[in-house]
Protein backbone atom coordinates (compact mmCIF):
# COMPACT_ATOMS: atom_id res chain seq x y z
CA UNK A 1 69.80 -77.59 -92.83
CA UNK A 2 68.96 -75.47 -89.51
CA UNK A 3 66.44 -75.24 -87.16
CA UNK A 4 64.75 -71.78 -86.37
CA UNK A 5 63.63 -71.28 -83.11
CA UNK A 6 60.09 -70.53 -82.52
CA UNK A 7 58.38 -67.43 -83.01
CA UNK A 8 56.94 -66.26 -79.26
CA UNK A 9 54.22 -63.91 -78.69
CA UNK A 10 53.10 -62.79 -75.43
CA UNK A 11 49.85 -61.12 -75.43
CA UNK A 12 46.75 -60.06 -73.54
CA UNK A 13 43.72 -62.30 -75.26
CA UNK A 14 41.37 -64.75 -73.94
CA UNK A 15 41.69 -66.84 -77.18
CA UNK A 16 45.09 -66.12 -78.60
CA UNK A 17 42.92 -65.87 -81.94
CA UNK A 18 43.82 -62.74 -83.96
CA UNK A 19 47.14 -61.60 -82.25
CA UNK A 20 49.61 -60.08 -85.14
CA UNK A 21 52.57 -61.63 -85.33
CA UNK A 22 55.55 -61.09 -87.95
CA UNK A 23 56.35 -63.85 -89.81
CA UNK A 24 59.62 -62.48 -91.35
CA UNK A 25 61.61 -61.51 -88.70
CA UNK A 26 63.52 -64.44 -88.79
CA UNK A 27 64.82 -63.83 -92.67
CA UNK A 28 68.16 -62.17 -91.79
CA UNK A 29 69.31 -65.68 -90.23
CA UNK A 30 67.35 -67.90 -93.07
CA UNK A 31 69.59 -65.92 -95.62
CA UNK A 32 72.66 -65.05 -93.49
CA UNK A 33 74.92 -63.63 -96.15
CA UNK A 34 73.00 -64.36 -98.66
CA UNK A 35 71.53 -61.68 -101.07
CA UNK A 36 67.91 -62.15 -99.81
CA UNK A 37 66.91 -59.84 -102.62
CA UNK A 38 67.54 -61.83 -105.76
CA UNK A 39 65.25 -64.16 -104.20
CA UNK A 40 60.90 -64.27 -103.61
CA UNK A 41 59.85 -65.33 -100.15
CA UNK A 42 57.06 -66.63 -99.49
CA UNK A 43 54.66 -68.03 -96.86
CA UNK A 44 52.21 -70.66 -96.81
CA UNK A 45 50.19 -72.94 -94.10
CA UNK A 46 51.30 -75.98 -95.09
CA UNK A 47 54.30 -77.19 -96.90
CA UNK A 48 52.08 -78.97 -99.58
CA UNK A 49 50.95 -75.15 -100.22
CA UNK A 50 54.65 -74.05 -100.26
CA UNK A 51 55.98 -76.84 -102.62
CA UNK A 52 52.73 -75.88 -105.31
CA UNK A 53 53.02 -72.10 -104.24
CA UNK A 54 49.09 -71.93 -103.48
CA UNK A 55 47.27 -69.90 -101.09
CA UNK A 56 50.59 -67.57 -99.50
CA UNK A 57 49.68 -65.79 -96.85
CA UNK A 58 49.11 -62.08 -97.50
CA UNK A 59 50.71 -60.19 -95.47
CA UNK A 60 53.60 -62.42 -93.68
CA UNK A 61 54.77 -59.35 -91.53
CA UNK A 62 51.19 -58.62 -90.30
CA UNK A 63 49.70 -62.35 -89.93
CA UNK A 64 46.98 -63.06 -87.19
CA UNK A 65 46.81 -65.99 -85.41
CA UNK A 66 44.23 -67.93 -86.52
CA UNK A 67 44.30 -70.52 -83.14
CA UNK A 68 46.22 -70.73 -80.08
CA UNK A 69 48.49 -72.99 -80.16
């Protein structure tokens, strides 16, 4: 196991609500040297959603924030 370090987005909004941020760019070091193509990524809310593989998010490289966090 790893940890990732958090995805930071600076951006000019009085909510934070609807800023695109890419959800992927953080693959190359998930996989390393590991053939990321022989495999299906996917992205979910919650990791109850990831573990049934309901409701993935669309479009992980275009997501919008939905709150600020």
């Amino acid at each position: 196991p790893f940890e990732l370090t958090d995805l930071e987005v600076c951006a000019v909004s009085e909510d934070g609500i609807g800023i695109e941020i890419d959800l992927t760019e953080q693959e190359e070091f998930i996989f390393g040297n590991t053939d990321a193509s022989i495999y299906t990524t996917t992205y979910h809310f919650t990791q109850g959603e990831a573990a049934s593989g309901q409701n993935p998010i669309a479009n992980p490289s275009a997501f919008e924030t939905l709150e600020n966090p």
